[in-house]
N, C-alpha and C. Protein backbone atom coordinates (compact mmCIF):
# COMPACT_ATOMS: atom_id res chain seq x y z
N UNK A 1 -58.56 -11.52 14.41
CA UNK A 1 -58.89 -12.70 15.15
C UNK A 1 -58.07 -13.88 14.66
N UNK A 2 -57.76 -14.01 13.40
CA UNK A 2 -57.06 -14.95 12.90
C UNK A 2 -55.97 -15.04 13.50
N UNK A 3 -54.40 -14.04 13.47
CA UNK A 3 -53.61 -13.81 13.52
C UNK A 3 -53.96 -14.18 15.22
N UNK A 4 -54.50 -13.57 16.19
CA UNK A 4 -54.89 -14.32 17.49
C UNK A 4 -54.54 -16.09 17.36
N UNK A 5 -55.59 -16.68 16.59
CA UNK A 5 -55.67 -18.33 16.36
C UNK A 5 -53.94 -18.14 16.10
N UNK A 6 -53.61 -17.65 15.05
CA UNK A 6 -52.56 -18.27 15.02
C UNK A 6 -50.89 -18.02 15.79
N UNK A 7 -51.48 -17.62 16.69
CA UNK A 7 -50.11 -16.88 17.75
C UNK A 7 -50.40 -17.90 18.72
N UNK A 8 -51.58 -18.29 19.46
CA UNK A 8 -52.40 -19.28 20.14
C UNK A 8 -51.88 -20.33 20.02
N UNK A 9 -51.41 -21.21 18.85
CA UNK A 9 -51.49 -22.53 17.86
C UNK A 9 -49.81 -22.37 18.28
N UNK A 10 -48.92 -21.42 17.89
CA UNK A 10 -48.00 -21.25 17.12
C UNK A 10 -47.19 -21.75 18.98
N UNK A 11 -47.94 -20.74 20.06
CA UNK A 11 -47.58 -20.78 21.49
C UNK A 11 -47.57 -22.76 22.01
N UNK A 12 -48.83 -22.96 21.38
CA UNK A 12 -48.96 -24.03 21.95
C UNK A 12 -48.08 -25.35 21.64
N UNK A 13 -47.84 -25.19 20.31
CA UNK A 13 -46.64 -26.21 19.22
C UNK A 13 -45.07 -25.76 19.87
N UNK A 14 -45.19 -24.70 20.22
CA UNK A 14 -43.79 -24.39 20.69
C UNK A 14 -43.87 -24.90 22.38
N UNK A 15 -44.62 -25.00 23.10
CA UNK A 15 -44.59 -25.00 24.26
C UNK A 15 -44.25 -26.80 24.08
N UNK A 16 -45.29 -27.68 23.74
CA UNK A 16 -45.07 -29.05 23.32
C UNK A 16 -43.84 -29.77 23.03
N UNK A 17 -43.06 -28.47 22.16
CA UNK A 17 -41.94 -28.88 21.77
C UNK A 17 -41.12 -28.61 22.80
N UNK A 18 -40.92 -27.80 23.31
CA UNK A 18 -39.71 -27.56 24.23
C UNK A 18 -39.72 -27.98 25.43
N UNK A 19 -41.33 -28.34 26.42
CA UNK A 19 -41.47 -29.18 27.77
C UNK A 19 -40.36 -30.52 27.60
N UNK A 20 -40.90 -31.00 26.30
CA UNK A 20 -39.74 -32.58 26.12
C UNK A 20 -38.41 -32.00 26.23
N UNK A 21 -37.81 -31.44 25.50
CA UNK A 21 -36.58 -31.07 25.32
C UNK A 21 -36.07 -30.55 27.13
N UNK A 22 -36.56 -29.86 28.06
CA UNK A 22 -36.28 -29.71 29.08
C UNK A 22 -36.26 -30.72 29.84
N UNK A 23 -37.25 -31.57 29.70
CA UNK A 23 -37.57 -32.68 30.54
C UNK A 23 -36.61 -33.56 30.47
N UNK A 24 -35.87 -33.90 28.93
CA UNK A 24 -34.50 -35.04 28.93
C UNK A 24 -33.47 -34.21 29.21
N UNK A 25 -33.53 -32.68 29.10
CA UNK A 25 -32.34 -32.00 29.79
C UNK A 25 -32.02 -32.35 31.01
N UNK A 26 -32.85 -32.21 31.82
CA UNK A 26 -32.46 -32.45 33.47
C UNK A 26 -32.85 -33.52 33.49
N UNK A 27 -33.12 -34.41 33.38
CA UNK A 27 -32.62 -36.03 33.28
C UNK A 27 -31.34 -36.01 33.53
N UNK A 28 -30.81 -35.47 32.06
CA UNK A 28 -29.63 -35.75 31.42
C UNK A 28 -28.19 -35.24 32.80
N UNK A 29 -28.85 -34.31 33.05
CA UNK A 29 -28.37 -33.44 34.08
C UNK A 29 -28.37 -34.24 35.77
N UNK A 30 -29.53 -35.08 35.54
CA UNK A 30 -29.53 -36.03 37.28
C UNK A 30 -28.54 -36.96 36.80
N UNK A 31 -28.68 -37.77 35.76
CA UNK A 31 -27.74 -38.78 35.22
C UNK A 31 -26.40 -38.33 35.66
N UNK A 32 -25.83 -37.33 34.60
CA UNK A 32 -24.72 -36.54 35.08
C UNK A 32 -23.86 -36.55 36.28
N UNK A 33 -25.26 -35.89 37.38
CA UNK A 33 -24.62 -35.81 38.49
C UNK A 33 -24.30 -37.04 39.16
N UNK A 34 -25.30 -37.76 39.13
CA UNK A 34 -25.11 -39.28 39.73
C UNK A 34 -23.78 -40.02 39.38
N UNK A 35 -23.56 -39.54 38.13
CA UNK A 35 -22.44 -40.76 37.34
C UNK A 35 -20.68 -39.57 38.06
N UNK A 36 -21.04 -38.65 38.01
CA UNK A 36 -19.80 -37.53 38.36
C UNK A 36 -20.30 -36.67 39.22
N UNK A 37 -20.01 -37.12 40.54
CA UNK A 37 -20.58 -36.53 41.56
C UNK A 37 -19.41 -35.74 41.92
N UNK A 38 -19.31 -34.08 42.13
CA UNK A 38 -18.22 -33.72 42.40
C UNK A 38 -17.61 -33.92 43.28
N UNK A 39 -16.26 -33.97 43.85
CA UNK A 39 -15.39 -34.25 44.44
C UNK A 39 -15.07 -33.33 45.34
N UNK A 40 -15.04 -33.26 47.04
CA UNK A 40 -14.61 -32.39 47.28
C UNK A 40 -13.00 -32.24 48.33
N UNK A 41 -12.83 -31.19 48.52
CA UNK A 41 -11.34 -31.23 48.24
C UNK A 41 -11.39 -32.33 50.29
N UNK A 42 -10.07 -32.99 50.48
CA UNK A 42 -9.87 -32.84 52.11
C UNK A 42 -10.17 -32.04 53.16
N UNK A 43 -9.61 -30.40 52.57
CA UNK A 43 -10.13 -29.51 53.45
C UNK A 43 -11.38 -29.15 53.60
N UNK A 44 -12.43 -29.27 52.75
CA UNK A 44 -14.08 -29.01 52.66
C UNK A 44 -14.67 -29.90 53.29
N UNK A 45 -14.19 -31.68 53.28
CA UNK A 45 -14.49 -33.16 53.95
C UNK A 45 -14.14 -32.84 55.36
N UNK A 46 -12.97 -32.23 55.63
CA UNK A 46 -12.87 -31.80 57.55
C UNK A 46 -13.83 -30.69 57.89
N UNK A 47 -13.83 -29.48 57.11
CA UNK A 47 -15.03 -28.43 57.41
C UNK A 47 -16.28 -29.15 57.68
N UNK A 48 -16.72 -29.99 56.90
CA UNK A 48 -18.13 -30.81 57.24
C UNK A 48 -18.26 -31.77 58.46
N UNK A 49 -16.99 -32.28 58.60
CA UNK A 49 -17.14 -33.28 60.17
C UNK A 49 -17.10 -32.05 61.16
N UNK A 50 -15.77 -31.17 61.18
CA UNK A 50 -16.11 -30.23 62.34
C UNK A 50 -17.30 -29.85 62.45
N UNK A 51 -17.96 -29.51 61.42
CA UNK A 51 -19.63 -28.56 62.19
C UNK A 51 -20.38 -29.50 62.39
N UNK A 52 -20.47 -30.93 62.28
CA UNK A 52 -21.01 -31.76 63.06
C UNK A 52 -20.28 -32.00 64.11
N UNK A 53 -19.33 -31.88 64.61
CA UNK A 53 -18.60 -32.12 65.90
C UNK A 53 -19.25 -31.03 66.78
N UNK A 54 -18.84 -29.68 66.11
CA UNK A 54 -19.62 -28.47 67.34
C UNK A 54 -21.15 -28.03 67.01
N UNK A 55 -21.74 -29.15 66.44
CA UNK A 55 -23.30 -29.16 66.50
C UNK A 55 -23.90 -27.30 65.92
N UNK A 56 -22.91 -27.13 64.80
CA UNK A 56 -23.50 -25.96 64.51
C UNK A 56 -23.36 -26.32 62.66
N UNK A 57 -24.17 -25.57 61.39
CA UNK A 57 -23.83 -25.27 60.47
C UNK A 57 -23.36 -23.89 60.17
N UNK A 58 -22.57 -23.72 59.35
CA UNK A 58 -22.19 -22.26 59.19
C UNK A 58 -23.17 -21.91 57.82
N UNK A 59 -24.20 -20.95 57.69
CA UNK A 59 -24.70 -20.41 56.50
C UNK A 59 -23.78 -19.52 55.53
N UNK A 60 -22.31 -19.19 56.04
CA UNK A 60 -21.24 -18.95 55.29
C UNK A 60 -20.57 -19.58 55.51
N UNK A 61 -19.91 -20.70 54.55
CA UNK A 61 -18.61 -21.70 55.27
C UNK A 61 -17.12 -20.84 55.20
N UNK A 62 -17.48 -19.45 54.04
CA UNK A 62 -16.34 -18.73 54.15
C UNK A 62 -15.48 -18.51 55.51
N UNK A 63 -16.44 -18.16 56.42
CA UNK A 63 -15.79 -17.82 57.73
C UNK A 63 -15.71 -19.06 58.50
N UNK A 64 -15.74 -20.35 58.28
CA UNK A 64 -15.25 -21.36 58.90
C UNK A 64 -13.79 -21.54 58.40
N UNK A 65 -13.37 -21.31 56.97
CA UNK A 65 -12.45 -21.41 56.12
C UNK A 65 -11.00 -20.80 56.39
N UNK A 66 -11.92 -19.10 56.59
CA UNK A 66 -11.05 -18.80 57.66
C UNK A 66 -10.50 -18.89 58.84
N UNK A 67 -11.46 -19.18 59.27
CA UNK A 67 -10.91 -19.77 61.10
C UNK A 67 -9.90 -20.69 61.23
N UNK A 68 -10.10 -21.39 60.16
CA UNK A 68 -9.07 -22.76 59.91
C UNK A 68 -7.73 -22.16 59.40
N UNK A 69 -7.34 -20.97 58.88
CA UNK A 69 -6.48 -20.77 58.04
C UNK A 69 -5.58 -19.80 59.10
N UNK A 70 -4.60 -20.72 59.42
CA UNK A 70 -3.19 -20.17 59.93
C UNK A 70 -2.76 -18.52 59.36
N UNK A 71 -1.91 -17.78 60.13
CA UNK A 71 -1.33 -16.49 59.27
C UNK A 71 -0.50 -17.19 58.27
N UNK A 72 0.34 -18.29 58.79
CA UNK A 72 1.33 -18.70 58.06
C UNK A 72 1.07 -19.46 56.50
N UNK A 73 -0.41 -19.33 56.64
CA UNK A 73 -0.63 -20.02 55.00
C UNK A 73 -0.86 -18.99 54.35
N UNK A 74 -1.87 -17.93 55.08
CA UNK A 74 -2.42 -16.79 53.75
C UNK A 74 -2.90 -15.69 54.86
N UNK A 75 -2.15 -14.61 53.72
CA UNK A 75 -2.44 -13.68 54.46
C UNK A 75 -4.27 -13.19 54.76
N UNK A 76 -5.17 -13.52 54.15
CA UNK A 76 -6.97 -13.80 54.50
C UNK A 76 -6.99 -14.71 55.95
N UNK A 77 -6.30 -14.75 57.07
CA UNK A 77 -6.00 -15.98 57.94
C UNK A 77 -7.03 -15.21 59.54
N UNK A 78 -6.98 -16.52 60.41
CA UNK A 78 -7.74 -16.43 61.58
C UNK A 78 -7.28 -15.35 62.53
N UNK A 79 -6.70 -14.34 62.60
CA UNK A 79 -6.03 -13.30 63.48
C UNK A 79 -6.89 -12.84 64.15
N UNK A 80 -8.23 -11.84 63.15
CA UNK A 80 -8.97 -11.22 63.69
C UNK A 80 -9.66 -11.99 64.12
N UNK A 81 -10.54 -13.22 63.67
CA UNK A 81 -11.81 -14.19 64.28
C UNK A 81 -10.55 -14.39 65.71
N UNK A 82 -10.04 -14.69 65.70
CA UNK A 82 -9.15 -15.20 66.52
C UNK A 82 -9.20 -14.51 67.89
N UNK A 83 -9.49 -12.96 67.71
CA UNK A 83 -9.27 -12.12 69.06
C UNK A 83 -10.81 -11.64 69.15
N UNK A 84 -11.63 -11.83 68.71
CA UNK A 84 -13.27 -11.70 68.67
C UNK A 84 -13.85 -13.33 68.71
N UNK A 85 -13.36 -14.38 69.10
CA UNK A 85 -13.58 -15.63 69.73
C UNK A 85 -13.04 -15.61 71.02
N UNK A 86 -11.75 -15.16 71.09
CA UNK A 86 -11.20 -14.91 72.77
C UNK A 86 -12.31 -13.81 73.50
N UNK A 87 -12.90 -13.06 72.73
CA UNK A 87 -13.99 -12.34 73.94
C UNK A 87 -14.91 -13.09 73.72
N UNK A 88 -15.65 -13.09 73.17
CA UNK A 88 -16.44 -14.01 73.07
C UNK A 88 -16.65 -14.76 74.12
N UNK A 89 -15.39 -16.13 74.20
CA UNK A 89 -15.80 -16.84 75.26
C UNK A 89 -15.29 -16.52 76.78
N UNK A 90 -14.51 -15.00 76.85
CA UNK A 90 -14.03 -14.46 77.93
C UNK A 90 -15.71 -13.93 78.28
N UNK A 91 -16.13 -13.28 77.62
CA UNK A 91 -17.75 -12.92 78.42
C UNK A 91 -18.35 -14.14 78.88
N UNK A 92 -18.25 -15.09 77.89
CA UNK A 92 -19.43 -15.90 77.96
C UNK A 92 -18.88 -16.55 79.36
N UNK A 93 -17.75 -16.82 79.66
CA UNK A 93 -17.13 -17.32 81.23
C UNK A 93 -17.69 -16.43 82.11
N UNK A 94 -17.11 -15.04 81.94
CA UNK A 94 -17.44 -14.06 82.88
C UNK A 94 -18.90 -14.02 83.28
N UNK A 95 -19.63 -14.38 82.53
CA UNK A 95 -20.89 -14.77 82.96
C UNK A 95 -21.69 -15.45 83.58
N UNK A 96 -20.93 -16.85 83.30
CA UNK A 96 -21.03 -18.22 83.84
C UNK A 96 -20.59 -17.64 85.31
N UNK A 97 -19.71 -17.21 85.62
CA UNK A 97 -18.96 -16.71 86.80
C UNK A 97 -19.43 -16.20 87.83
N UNK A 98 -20.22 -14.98 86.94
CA UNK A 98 -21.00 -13.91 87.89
C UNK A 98 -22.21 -14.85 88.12
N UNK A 99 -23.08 -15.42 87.14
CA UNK A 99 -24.18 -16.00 87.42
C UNK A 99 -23.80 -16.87 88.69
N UNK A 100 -22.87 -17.81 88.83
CA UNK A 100 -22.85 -18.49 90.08
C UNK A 100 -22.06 -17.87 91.10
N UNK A 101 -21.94 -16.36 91.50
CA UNK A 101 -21.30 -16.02 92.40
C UNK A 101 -21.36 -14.75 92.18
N UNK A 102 -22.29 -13.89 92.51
CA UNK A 102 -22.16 -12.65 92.27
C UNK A 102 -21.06 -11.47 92.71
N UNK A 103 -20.82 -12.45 94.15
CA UNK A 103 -19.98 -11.61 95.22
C UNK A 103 -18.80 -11.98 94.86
N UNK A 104 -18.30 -12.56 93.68
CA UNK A 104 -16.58 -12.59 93.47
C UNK A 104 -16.12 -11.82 93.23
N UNK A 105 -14.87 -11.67 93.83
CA UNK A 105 -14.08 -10.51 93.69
C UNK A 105 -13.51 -10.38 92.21
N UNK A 106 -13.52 -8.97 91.95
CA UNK A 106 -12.53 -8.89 90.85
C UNK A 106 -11.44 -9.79 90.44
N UNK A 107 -10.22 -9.71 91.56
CA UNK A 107 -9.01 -10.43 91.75
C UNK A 107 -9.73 -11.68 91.09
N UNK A 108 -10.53 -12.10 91.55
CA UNK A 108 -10.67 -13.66 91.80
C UNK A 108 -11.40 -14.29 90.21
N UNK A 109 -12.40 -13.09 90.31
CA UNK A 109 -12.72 -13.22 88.77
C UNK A 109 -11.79 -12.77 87.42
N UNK A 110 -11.02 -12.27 87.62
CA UNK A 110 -9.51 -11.91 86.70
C UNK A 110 -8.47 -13.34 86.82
N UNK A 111 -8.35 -13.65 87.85
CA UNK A 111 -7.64 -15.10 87.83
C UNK A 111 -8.19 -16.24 87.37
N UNK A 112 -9.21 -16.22 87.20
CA UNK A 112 -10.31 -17.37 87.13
C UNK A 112 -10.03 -17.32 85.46
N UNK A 113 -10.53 -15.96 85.02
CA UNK A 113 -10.77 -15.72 83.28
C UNK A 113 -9.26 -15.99 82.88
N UNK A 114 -7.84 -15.62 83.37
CA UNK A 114 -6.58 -15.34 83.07
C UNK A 114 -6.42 -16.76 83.43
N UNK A 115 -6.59 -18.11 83.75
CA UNK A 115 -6.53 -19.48 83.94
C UNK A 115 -6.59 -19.90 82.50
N UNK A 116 -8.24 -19.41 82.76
CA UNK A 116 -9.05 -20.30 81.15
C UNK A 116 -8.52 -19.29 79.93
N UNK A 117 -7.88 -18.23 79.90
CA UNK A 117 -7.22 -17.82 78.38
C UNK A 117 -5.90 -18.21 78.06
N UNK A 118 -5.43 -18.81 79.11
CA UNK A 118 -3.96 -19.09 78.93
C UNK A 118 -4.33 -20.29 77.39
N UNK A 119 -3.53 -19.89 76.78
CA UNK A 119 -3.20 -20.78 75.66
C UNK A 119 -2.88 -22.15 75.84
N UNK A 120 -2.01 -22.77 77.11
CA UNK A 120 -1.59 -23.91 77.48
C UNK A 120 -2.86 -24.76 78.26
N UNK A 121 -3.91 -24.10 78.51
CA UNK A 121 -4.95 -25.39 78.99
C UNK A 121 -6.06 -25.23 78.24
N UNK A 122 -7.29 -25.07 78.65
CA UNK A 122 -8.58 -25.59 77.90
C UNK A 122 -8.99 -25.02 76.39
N UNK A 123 -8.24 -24.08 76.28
CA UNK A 123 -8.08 -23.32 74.98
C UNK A 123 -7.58 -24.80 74.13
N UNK A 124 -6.06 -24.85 74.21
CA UNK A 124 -5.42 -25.70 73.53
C UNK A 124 -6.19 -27.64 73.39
N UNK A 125 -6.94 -27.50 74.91
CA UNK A 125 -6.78 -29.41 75.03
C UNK A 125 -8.72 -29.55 74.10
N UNK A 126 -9.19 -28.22 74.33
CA UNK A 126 -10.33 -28.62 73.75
C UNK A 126 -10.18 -28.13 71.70
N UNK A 127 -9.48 -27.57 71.67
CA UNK A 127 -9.12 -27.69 70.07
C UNK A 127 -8.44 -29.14 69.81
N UNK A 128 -7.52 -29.37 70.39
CA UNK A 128 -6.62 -30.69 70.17
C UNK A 128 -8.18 -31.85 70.12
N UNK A 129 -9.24 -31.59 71.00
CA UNK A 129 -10.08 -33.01 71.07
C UNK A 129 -10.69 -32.96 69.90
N UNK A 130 -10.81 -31.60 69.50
CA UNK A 130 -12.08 -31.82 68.01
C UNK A 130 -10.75 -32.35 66.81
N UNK A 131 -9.25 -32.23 67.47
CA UNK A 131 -8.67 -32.53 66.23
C UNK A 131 -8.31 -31.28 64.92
N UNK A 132 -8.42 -30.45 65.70
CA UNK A 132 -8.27 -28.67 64.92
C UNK A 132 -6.72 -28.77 64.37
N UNK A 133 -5.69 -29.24 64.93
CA UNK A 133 -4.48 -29.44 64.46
C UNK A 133 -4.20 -30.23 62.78
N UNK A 134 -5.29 -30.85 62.80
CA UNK A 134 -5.70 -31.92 61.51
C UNK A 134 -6.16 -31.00 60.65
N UNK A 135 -6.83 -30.00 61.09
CA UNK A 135 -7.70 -29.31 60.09
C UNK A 135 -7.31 -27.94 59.25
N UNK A 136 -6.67 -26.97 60.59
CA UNK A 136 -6.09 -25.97 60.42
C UNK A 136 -5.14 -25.73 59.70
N UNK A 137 -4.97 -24.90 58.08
CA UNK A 137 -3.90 -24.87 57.05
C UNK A 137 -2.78 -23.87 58.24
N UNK A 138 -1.80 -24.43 57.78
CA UNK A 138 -0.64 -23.39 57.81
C UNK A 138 0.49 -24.00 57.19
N UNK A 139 1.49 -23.18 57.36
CA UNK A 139 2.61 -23.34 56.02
C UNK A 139 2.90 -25.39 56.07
N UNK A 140 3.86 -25.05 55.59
CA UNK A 140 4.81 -26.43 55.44
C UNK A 140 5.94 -26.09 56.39
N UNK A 141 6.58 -24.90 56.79
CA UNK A 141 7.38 -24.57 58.32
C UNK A 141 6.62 -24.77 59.40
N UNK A 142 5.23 -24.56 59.30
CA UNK A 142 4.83 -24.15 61.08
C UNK A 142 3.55 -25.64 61.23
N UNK A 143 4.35 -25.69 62.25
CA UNK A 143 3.85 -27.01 63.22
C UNK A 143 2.28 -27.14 63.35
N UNK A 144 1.36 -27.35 63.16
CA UNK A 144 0.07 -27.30 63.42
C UNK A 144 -0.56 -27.71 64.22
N UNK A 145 0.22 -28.38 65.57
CA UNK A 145 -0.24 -29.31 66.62
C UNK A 145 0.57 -28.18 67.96
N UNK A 146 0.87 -27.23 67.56
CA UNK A 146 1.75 -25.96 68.85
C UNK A 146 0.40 -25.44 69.21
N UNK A 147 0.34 -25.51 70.61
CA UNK A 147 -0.54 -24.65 71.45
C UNK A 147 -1.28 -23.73 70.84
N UNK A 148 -0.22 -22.58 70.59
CA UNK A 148 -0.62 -21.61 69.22
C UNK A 148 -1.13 -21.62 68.86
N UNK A 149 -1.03 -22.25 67.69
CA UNK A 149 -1.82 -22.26 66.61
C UNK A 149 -3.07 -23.28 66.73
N UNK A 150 -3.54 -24.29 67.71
CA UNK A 150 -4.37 -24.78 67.75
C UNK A 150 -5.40 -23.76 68.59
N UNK A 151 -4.96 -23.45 69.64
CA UNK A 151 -5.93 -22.48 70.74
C UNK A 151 -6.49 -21.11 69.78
N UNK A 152 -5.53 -20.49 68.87
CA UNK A 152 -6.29 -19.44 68.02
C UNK A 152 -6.71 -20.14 66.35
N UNK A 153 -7.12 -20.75 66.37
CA UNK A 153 -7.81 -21.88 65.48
C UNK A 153 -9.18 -22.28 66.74
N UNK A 154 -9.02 -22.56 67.48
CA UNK A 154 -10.13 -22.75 68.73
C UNK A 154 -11.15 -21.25 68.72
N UNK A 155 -10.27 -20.34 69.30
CA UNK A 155 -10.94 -19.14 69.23
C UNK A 155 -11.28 -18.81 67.93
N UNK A 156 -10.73 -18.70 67.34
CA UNK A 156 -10.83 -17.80 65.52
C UNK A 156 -12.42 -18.95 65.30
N UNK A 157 -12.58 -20.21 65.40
CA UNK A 157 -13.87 -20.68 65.22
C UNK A 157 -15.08 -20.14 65.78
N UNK A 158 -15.00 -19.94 66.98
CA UNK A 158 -15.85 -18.96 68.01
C UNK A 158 -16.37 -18.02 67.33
N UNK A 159 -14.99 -16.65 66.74
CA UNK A 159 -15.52 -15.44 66.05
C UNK A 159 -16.37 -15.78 64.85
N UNK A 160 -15.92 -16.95 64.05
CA UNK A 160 -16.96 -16.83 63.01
C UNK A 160 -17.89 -17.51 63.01
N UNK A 161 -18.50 -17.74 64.85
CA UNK A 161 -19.88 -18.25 64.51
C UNK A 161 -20.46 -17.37 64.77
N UNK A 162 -19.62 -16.51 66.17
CA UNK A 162 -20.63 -15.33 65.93
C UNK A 162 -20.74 -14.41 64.96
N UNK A 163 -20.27 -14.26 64.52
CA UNK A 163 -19.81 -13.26 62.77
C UNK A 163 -21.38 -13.87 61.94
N UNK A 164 -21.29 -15.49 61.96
CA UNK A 164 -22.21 -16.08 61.19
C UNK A 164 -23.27 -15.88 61.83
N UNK A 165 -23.81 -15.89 63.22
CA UNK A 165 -24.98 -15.98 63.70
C UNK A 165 -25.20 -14.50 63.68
N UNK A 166 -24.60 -13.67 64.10
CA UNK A 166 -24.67 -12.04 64.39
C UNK A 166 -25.14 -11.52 65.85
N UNK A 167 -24.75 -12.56 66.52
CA UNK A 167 -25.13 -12.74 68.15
C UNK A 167 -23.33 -13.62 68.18
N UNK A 168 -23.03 -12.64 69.37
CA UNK A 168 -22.19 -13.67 70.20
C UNK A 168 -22.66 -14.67 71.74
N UNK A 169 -23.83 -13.91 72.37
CA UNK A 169 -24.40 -14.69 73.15
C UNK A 169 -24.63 -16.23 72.97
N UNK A 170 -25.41 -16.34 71.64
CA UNK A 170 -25.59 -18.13 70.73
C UNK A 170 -24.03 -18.69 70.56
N UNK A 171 -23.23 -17.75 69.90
CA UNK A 171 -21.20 -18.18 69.89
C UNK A 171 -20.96 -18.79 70.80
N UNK A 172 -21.32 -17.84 72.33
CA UNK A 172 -20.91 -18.33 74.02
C UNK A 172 -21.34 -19.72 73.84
N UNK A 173 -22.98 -19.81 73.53
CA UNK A 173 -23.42 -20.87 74.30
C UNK A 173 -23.28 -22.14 73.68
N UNK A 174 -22.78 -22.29 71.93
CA UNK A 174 -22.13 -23.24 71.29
C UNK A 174 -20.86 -23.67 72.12
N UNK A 175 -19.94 -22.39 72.35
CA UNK A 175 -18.30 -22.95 72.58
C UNK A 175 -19.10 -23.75 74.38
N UNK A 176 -20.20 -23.34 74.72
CA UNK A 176 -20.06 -24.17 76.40
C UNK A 176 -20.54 -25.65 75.60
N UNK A 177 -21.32 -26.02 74.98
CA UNK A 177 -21.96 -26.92 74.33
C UNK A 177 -20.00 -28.07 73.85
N UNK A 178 -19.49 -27.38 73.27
CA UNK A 178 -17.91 -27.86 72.84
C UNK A 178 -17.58 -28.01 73.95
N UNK A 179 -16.67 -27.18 74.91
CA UNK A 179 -16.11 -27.26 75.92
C UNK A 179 -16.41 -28.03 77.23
N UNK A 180 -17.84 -28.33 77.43
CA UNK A 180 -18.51 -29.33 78.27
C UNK A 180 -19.78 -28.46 78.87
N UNK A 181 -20.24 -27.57 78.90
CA UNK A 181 -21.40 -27.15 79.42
C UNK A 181 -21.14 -25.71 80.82
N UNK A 182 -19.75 -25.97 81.42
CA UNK A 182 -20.49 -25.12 82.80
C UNK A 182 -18.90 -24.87 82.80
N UNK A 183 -19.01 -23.63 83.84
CA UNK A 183 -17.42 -22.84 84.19
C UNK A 183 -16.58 -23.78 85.44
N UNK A 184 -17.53 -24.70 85.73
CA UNK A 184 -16.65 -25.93 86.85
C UNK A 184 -16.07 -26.85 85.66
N UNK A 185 -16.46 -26.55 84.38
CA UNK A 185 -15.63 -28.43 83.66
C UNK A 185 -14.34 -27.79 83.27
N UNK A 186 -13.34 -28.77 82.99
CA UNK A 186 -12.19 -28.00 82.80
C UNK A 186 -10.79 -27.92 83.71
N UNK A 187 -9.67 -28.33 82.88
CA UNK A 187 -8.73 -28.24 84.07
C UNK A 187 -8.34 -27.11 84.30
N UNK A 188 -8.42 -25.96 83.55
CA UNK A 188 -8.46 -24.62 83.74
C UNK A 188 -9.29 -23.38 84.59
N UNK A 189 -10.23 -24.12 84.58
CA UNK A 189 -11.84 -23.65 85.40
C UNK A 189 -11.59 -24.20 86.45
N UNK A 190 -10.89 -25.06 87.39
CA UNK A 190 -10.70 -25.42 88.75
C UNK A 190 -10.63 -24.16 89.56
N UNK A 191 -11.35 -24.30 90.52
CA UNK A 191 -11.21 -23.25 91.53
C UNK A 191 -9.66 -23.68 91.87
C-alpha cells in the first residue's frame, strides 16, 4: 500500500511539474509563430488566389501544383491532368447539349464540341481571364501566355479537381461555374 502512496505522490509531483513546462512551451511556440510567420513561396500565393477565383479548395494542393506545371519545367508536368480535363469538360458540354436538344444531330453535336476544344477560343480566353499564364511554371524558353500552354493549364486544372473530388460530374460543374454557367456563353459555344 505504501509503495501505491508513493507512485500516486511521485505521478502527481511529476504531472505539476511538467503541465507548466508544456504550457510556456506552446506559448513559446505561438510567440514564435507570430514573430516568424512562414513565408510562402509566389507560386503557393497564386495557388491560393486561383482556388478562390474557381470557388473550389483542393484537399491535395499537389494536384493543383501539377496542373500548373508546364512539360517544359518538369518532367512531374500537366500532360495527363491535361487530357482527363479535356474530357471532362467535353462530357460535361456534351451534356449541356443533349440536355437542351435531344434531337441534335451527331454532325452538329461533333461541331459544336470540336468549336469549344479548339485551343484558340474558350479553352485559351477563359484560362487567360483567371490569369493561368501568370501562374503556370514552364521553362525560361517557352512562352507562357501561347494558347498552348495556357488552354492545357485550363484543362490539366479540370483533371485535378476531378482527381481531387473523385467525381468528374462536380469537375464539369465547377469548370461551368468558371466558364460562365451554360453551353450558350462563349464565343465558341455560338450556334
Amino acid at each position: 500500500m505504501n509503495s501505491g502512496r508513493f507512485a500516486f505522490t511521485l505521478s502527481v509531483i511529476l504531472f505539476f511539474t511538467i503541465v507548466p513546462y508544456i504550457q510556456k512551451s506552446h506559448a513559446a511556440n505561438e510567440v514564435h509563430d507570430r514573430i516568424f510567420k512562414p513565408t510562402s513561396s509566389p507560386f503557393s500565393t497564386a495557388l491560393e488566389t486561383l482556388q478562390k477565383q474557381i470557388g473550389y479548395n483542393f484537399q491535395n494542393i499537389g494536384l493543383l501544383r501539377r496542373a500548373m506545371t508546364h512539360g517544359s519545367f518538369s518532367e512531374e508536368n500537366n500532360r495527363a491532368l491535361s487530357i482527363l480535363g479535356g474530357n471532362v469538360i467535353e462530357t460535361s458540354a456534351s451534356l449541356q447539349l443533349l440536355g437542351k436538344d435531344i434531337d441534335i444531330s451527331s454532325k452538329d453535336l461533333n461541331r459544336r464540341l470540336s468549336e469549344f476544344s479548339k485551343v484558340e477560343s474558350s479553352c485559351t480566353s477563359d484560362g487567360l481571364r483567371l490569369g493561368l499564364q501568370k501562374v503556370v511554371r514552364v521553362s525560361p524558353k517557352t512562352n507562357s501566355s501561347t494558347p498552348g500552354v495556357v488552354c492545357s493549364a485550363f484543362r490539366a486544372m479540370f483533371g485535378a479537381i476531378a482527381l481531387d473530388i473523385g467525381k468528374s460530374d462536380d469537375a464539369g460543374n465547377i469548370f461551368w461555374n468558371v466558364h460562365g454557367g451554360d453551353v450558350g456563353v462563349g464565343d465558341a459555344l455560338a450556334w
